[in-house]
N, C-alpha and C. Protein backbone atom coordinates (compact mmCIF):
# COMPACT_ATOMS: atom_id res chain seq x y z
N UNK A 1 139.07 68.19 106.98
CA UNK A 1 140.11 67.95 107.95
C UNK A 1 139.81 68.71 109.24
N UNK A 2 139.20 69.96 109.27
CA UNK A 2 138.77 70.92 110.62
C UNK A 2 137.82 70.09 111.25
N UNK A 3 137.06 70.03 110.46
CA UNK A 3 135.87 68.88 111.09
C UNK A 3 136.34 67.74 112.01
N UNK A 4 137.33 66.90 111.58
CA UNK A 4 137.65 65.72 112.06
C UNK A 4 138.33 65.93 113.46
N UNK A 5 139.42 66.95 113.53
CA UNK A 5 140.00 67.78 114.33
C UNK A 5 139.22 68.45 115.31
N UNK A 6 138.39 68.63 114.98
CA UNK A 6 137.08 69.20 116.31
C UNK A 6 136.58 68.28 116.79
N UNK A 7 136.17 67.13 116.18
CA UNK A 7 135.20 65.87 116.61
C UNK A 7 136.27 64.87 117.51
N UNK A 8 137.51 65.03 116.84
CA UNK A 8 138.35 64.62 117.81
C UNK A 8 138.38 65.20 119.38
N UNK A 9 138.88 66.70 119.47
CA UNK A 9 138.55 67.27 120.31
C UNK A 9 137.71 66.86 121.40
N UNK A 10 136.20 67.18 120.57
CA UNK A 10 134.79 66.98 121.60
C UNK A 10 135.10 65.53 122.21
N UNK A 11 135.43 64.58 121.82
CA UNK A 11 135.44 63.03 122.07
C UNK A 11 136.35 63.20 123.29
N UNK A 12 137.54 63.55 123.31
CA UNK A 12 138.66 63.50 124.46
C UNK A 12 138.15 64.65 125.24
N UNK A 13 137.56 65.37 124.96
CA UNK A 13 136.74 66.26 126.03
C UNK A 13 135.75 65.23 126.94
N UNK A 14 134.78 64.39 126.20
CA UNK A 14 133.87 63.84 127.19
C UNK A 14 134.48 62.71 127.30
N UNK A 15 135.38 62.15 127.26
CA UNK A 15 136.26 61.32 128.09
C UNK A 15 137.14 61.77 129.21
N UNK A 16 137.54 62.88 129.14
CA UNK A 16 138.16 63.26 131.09
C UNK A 16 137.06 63.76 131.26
N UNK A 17 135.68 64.00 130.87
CA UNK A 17 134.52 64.55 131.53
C UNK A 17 134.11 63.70 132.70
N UNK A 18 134.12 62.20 131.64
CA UNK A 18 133.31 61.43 132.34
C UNK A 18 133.96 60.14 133.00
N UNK A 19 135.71 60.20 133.11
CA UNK A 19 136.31 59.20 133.32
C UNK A 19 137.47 59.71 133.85
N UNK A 20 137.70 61.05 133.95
CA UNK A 20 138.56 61.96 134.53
C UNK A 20 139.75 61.49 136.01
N UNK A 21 140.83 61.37 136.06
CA UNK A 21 141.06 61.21 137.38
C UNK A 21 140.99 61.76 138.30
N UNK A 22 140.89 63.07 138.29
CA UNK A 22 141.12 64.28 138.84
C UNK A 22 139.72 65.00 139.21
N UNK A 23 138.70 64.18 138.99
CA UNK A 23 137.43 65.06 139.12
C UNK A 23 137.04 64.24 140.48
N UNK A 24 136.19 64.85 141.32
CA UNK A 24 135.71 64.72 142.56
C UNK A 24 134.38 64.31 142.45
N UNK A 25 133.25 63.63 143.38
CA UNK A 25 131.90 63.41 143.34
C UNK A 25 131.76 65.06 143.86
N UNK A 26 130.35 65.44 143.10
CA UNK A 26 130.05 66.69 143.67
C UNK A 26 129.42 66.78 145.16
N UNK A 27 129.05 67.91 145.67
CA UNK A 27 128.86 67.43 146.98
C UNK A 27 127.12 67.73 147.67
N UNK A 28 126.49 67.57 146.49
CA UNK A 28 124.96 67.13 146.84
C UNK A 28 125.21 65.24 146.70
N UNK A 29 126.16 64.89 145.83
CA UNK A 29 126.09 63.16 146.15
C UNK A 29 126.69 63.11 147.22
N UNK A 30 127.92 63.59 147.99
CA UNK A 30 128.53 63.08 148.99
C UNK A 30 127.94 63.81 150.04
N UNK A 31 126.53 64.33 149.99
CA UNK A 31 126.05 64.43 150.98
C UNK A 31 124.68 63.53 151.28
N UNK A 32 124.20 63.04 150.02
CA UNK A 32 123.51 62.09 150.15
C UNK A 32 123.94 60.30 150.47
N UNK A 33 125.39 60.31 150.22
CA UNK A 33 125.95 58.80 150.32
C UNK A 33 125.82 59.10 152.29
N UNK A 34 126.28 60.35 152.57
CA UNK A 34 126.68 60.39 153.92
C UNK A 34 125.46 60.08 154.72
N UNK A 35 124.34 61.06 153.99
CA UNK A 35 122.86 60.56 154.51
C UNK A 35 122.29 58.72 154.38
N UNK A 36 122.54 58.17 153.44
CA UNK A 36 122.93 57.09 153.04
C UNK A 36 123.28 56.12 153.98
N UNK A 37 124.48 56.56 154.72
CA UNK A 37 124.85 55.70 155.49
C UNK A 37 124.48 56.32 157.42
N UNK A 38 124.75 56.98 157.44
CA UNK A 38 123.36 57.74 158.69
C UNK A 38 122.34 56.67 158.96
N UNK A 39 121.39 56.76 158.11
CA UNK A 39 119.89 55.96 158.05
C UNK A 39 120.13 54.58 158.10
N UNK A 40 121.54 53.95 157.26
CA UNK A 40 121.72 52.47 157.43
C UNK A 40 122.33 52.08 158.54
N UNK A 41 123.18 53.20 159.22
CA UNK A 41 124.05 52.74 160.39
C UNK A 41 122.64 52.62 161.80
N UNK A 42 122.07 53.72 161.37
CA UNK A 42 120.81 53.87 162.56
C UNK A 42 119.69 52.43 162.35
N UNK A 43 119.51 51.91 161.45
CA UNK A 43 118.59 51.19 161.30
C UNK A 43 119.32 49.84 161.89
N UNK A 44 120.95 49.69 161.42
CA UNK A 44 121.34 48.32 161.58
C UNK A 44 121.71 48.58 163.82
N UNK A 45 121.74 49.96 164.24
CA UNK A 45 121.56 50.00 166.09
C UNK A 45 120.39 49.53 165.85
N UNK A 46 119.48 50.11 165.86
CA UNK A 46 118.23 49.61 166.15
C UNK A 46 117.51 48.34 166.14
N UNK A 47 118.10 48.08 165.28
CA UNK A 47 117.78 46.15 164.95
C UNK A 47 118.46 44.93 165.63
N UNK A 48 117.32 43.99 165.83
CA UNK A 48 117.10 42.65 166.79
C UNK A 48 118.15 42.11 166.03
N UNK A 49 118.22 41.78 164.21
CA UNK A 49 119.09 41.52 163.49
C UNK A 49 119.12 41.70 162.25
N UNK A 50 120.36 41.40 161.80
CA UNK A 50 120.50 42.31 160.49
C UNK A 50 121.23 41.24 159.41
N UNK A 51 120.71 40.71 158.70
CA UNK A 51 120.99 39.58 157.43
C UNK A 51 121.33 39.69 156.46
N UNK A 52 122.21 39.88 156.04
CA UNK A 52 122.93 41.01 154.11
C UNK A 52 121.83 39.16 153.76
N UNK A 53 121.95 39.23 152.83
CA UNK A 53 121.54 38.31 151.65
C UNK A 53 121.78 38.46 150.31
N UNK A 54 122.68 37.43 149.05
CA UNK A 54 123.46 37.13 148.39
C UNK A 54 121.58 37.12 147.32
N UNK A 55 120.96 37.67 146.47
CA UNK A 55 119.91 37.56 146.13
C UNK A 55 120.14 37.01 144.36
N UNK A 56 121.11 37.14 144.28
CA UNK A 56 121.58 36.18 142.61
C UNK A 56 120.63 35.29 142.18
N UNK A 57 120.20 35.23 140.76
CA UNK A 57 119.39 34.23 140.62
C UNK A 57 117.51 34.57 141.05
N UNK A 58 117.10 35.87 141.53
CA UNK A 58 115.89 35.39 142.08
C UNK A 58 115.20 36.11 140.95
N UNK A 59 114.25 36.20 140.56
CA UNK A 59 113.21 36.35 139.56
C UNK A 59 112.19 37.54 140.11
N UNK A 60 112.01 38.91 139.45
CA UNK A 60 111.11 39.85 139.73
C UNK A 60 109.74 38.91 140.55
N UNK A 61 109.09 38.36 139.80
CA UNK A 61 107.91 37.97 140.78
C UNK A 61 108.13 36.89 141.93
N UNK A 62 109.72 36.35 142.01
CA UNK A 62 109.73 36.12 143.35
C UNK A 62 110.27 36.90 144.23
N UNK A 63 110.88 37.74 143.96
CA UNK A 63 111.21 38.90 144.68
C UNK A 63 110.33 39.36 145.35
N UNK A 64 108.96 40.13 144.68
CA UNK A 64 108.01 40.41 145.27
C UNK A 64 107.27 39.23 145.94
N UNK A 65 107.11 37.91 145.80
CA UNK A 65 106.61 36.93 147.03
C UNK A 65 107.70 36.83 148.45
N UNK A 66 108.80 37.28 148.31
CA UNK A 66 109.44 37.32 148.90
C UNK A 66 109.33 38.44 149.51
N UNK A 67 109.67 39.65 149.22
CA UNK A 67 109.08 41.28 149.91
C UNK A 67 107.81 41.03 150.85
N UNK A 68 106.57 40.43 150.15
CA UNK A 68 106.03 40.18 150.78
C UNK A 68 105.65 39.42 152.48
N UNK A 69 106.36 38.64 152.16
CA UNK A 69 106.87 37.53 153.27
C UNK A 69 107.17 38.59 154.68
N UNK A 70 108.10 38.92 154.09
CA UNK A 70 109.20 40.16 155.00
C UNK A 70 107.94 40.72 155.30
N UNK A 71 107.29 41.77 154.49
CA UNK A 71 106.34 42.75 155.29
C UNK A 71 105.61 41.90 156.08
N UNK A 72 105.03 41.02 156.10
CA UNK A 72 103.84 40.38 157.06
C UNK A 72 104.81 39.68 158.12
N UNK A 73 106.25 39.84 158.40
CA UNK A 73 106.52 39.26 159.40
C UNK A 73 107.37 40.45 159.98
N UNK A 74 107.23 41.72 159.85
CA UNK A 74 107.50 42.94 160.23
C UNK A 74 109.35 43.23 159.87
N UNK A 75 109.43 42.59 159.07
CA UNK A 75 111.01 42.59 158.59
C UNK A 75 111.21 43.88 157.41
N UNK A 76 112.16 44.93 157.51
CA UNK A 76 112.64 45.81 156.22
C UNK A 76 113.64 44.56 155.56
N UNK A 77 113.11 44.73 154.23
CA UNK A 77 114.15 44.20 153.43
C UNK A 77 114.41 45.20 151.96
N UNK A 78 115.84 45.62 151.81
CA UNK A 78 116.00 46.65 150.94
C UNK A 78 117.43 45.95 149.77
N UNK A 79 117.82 46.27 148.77
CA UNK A 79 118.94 46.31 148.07
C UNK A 79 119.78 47.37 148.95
N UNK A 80 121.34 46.89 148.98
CA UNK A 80 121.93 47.86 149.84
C UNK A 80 123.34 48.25 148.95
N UNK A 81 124.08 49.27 149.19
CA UNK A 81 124.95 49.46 148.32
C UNK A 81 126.61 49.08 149.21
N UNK A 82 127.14 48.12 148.53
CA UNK A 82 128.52 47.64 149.37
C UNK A 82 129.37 48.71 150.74
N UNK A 83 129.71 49.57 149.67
CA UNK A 83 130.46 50.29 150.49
C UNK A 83 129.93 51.21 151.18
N UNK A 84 128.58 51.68 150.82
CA UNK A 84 127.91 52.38 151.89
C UNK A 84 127.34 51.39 153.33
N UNK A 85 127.10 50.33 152.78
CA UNK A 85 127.06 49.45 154.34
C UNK A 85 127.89 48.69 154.66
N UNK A 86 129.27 49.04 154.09
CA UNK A 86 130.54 48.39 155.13
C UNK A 86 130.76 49.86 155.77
N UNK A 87 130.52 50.90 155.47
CA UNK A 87 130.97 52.42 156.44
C UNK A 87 129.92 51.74 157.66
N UNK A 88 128.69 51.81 157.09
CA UNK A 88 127.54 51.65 158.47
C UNK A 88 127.61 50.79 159.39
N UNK A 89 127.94 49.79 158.89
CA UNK A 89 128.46 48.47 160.02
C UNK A 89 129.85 48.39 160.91
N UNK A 90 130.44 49.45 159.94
CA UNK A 90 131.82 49.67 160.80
C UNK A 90 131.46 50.85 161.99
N UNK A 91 130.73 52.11 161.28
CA UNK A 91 130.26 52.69 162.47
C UNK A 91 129.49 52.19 163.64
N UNK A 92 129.26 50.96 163.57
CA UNK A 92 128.69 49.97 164.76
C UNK A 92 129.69 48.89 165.15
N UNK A 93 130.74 48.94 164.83
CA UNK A 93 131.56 48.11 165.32
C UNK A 93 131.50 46.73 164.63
N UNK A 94 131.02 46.48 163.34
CA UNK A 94 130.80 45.01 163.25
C UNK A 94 131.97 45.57 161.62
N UNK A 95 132.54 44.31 161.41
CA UNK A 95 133.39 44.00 160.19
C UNK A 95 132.73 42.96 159.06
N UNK A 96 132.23 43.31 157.83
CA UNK A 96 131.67 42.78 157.00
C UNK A 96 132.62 42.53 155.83
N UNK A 97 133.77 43.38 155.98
CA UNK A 97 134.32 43.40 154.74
C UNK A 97 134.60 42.36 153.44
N UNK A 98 134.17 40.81 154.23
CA UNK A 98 134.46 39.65 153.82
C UNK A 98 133.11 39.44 152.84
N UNK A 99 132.11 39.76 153.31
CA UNK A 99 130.66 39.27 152.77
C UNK A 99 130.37 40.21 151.78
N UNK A 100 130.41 41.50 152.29
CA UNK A 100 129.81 42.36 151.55
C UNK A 100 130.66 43.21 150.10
N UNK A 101 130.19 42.10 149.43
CA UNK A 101 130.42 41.92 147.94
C UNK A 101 129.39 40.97 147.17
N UNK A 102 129.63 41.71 145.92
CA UNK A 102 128.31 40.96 144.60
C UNK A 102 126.97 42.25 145.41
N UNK A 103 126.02 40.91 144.87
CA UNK A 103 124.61 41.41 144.81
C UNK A 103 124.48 41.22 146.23
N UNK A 104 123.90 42.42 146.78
CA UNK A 104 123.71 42.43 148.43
C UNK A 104 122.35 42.82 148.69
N UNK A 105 121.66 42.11 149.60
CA UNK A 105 120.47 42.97 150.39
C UNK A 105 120.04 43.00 151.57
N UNK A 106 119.55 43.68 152.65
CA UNK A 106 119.85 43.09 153.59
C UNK A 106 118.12 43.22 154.49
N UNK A 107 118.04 42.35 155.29
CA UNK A 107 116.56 41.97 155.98
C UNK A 107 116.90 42.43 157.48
N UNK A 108 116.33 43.07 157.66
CA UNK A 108 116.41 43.43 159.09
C UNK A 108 115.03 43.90 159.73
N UNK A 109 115.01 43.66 161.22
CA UNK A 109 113.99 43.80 162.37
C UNK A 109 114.26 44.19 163.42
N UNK A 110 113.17 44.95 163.47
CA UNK A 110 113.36 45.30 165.76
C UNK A 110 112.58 43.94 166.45
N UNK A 111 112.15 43.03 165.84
CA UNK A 111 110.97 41.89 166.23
C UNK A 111 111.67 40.65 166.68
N UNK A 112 111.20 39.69 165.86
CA UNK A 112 111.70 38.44 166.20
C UNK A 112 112.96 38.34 165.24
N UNK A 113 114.06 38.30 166.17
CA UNK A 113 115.10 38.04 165.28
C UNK A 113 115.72 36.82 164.82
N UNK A 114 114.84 35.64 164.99
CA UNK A 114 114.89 34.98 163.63
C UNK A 114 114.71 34.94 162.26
N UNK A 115 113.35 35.65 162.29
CA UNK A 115 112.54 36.38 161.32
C UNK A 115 113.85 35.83 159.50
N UNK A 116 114.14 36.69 159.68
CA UNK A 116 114.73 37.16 158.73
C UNK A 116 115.23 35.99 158.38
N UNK A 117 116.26 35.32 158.96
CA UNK A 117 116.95 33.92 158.42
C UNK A 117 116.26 33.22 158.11
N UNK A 118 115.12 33.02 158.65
CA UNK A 118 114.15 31.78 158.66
C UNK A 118 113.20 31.89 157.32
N UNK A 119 112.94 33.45 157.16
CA UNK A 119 112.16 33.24 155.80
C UNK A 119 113.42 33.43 154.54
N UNK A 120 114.20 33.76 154.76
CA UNK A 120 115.08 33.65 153.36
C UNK A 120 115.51 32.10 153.02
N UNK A 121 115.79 31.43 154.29
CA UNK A 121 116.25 30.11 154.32
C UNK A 121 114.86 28.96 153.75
N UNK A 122 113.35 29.68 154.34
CA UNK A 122 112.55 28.78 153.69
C UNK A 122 112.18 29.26 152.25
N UNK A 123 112.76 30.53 151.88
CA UNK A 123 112.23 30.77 150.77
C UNK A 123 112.81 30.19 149.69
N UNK A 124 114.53 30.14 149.67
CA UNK A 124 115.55 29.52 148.97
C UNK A 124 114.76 27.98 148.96
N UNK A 125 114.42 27.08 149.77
CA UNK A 125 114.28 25.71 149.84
C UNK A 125 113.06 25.31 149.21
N UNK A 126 112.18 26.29 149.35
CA UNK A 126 110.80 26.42 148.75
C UNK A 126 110.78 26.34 147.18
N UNK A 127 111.70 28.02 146.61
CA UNK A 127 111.92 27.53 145.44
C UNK A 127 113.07 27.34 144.66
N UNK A 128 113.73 26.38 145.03
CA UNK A 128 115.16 25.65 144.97
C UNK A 128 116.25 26.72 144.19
N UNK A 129 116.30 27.84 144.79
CA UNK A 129 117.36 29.18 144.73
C UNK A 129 118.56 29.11 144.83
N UNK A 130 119.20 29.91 144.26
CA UNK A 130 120.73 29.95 144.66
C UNK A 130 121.05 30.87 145.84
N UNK A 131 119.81 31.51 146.07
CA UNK A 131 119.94 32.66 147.34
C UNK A 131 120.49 32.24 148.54
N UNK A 132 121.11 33.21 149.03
CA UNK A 132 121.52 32.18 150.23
C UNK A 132 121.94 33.83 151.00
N UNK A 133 122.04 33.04 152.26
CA UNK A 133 122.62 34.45 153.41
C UNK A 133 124.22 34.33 153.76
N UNK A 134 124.82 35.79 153.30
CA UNK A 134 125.98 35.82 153.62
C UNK A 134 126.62 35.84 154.81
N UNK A 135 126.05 36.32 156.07
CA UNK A 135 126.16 36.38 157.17
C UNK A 135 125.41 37.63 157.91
N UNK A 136 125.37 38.16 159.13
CA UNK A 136 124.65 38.83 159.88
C UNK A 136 124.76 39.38 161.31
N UNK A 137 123.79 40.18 161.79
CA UNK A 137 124.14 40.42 163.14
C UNK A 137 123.02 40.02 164.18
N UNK A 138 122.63 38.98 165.05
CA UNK A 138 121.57 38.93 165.88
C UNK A 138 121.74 39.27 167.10
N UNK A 139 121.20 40.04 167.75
CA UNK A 139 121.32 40.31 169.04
C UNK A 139 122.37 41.25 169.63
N UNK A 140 123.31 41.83 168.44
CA UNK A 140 124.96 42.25 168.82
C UNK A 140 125.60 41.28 168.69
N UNK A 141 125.27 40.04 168.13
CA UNK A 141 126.38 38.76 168.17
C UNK A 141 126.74 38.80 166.52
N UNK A 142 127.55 38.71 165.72
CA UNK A 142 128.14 38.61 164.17
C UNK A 142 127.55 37.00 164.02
N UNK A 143 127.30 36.94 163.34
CA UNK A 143 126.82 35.03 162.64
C UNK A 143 127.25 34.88 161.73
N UNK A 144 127.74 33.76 161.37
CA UNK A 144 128.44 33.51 160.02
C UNK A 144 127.02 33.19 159.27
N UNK A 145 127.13 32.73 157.68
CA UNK A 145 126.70 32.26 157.02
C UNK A 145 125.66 30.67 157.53
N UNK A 146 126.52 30.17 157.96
CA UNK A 146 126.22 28.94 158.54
C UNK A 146 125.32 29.28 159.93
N UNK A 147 126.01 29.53 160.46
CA UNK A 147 124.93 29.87 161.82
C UNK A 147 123.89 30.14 161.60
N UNK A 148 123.73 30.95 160.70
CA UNK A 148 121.79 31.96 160.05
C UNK A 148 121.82 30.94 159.49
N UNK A 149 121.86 29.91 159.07
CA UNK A 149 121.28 29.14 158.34
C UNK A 149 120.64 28.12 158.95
N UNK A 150 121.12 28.02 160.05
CA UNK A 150 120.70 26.85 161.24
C UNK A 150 119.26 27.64 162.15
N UNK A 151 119.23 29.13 161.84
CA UNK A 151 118.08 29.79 162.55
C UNK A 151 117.13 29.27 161.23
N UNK A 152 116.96 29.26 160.35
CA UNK A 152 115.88 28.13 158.98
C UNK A 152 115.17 27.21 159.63
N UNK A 153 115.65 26.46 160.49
CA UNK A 153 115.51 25.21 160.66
C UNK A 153 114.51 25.52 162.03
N UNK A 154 114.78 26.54 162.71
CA UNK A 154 113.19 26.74 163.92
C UNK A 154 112.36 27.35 163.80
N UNK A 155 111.38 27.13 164.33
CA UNK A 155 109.92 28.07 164.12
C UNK A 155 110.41 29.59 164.65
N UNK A 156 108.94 30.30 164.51
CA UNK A 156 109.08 31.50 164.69
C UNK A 156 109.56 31.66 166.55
N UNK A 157 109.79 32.88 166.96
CA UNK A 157 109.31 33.34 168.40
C UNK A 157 108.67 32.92 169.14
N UNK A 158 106.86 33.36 168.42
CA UNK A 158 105.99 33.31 168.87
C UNK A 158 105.33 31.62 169.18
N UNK A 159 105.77 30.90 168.09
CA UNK A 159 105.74 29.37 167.99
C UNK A 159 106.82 28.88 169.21
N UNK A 160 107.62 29.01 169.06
CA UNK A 160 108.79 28.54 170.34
C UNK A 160 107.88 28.95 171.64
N UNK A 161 107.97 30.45 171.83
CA UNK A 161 106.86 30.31 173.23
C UNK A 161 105.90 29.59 173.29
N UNK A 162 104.96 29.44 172.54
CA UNK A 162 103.84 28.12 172.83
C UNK A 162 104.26 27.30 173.11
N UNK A 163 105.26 26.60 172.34
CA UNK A 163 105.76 25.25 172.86
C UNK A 163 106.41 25.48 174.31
N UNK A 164 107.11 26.53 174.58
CA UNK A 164 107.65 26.28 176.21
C UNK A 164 106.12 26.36 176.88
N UNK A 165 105.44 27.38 176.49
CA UNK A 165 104.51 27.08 177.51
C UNK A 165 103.57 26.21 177.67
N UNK A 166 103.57 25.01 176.73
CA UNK A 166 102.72 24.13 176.27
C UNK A 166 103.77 22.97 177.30
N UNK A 167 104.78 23.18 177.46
CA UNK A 167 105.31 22.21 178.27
C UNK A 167 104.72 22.66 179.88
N UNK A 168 104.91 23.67 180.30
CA UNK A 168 104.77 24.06 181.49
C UNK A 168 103.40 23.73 181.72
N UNK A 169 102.27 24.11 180.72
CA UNK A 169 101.07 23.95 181.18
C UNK A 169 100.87 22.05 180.95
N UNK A 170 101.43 21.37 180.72
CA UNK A 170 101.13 19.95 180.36
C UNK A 170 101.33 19.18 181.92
N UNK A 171 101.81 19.74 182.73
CA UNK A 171 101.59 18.95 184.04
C UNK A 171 100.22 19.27 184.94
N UNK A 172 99.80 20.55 184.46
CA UNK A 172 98.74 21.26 185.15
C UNK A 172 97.82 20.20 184.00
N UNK A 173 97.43 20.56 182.77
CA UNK A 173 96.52 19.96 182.14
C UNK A 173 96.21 18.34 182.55
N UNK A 174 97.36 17.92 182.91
CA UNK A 174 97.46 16.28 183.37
C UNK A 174 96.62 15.91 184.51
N UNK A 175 97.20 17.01 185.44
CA UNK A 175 96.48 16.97 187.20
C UNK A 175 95.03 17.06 186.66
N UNK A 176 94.15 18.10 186.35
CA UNK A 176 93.09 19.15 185.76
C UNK A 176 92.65 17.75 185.05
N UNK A 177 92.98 16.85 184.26
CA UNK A 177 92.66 15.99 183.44
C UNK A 177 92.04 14.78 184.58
N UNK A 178 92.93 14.50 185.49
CA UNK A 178 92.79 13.24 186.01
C UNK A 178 92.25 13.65 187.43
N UNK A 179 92.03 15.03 187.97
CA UNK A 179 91.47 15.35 189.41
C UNK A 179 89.60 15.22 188.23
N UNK A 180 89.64 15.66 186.99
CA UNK A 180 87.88 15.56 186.33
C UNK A 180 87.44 14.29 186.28
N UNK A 181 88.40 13.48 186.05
CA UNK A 181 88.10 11.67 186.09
C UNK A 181 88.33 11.23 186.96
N UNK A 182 88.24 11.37 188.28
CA UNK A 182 88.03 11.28 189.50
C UNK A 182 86.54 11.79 189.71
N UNK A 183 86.34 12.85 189.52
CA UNK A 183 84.71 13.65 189.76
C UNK A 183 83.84 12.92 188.66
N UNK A 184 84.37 12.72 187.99
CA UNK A 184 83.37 12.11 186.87
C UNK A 184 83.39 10.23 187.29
N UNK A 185 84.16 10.12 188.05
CA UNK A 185 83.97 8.41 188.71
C UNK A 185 83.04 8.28 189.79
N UNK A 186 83.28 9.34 190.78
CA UNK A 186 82.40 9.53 191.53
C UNK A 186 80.72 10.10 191.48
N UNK A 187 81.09 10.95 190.74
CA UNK A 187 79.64 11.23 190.08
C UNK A 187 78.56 10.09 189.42
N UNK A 188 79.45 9.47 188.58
CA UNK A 188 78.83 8.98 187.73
C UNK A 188 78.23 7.74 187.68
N UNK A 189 79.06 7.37 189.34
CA UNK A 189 79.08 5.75 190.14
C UNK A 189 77.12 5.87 190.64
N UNK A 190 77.33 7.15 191.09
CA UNK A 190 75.18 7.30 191.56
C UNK A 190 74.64 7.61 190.71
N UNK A 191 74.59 7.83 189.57
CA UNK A 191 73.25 7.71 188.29
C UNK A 191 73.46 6.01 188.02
N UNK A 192 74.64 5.21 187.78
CA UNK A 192 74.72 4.27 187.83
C UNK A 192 74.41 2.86 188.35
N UNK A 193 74.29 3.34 189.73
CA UNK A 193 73.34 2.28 190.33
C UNK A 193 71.99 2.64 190.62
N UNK A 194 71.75 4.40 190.38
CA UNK A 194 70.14 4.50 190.58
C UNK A 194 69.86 3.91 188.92
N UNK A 195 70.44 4.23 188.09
CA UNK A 195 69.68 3.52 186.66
C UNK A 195 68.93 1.73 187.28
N UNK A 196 70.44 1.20 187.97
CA UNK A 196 69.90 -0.27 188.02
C UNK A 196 68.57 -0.60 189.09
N UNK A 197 68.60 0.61 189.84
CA UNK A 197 67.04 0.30 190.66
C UNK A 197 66.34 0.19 189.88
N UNK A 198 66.02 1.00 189.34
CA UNK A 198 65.01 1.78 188.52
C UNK A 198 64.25 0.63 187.51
């Protein structure tokens, strides 16, 4: 009977140990959540844009084809913890409170700030995912869900500038094209009738 009476004891001991109302986080964690959100609030100033992503459903080795992706297009992409990046985003003025829930991660860049939408959006379509983007920040502007989803659908930066400048240079290439076939009419008119002396 002492026995049972002690084991009782120990049991309701490590139950307010570990489920306690009254107990506090100690304060090497609440100085690391604070650091925590420091580094996320600084990373999400610094960034062109910032993409939580809903990652449910994705598979360890696509994860890493996906990580991958991100690094070669200069994008951080990390698992993020809810309420430590609704503090960080609020310390920047942006309101997430709606999105940031479930499984969260978020892709962010100082680069091309399509980046990020564009490869989560081709990655989901690529391999027919449930992933999808909850919403984001580009430029200082908030984007819904939908909006980043419509950045999927264009090329990169660096592709968009070619094409503007592929327009600009297409009237020069035209002139440049047709002032050479002019020189090459004229030129080519005197080997032409010296062939027929000849």
């Amino acid at each position: 009977m002492m026995l049972l009476v002690c084991l009782s004891v120990f049991w309701q001991e490590d139950i307010y140990f570990f489920g306690g109302e009254n107990t506090m986080p100690n304060a090497k964690v609440l100085e690391s959540k604070k650091a925590a959100v420091v580094a996320l609030s600084e990373k999400i100033k610094e960034a062109t844009s910032v993409v939580f992503v809903d990652y449910k459903g994705i598979t360890v080795a696509q994860d890493a084809d996906l990580r991958k992706q991100f690094r070669e297009a200069g994008v951080e992409y990390s698992v993020v913890k809810n309420t430590l990046t609704r503090f960080a985003t609020k310390e920047n003025g942006y309101d997430f409170d709606e999105v940031l829930n479930g499984t969260t991660a978020m892709a962010s860049t100082t680069g091309d700030p399509i980046a990020p939408a564009r490869i989560v959006c081709e990655f989901a379509k690529k391999n027919k995912l449930k992933m999808s983007i909850k919403g984001g920040v580009v430029e200082g502007s908030v984007l819904s869900a939908d909006q980043l989803n419509g950045f999927g659908e264009l090329p990169s930066k660096n592709a968009l500038v070619a094409q503007v400048l592929g327009t600009f240079l297409a009237p020069i290439s035209s002139l440049a094209f047709v002032l050479d076939q002019i020189r090459q009419q004229k030129d080519g008119s005197a080997p032409v009738a010296e062939a027929a002396e000849a």
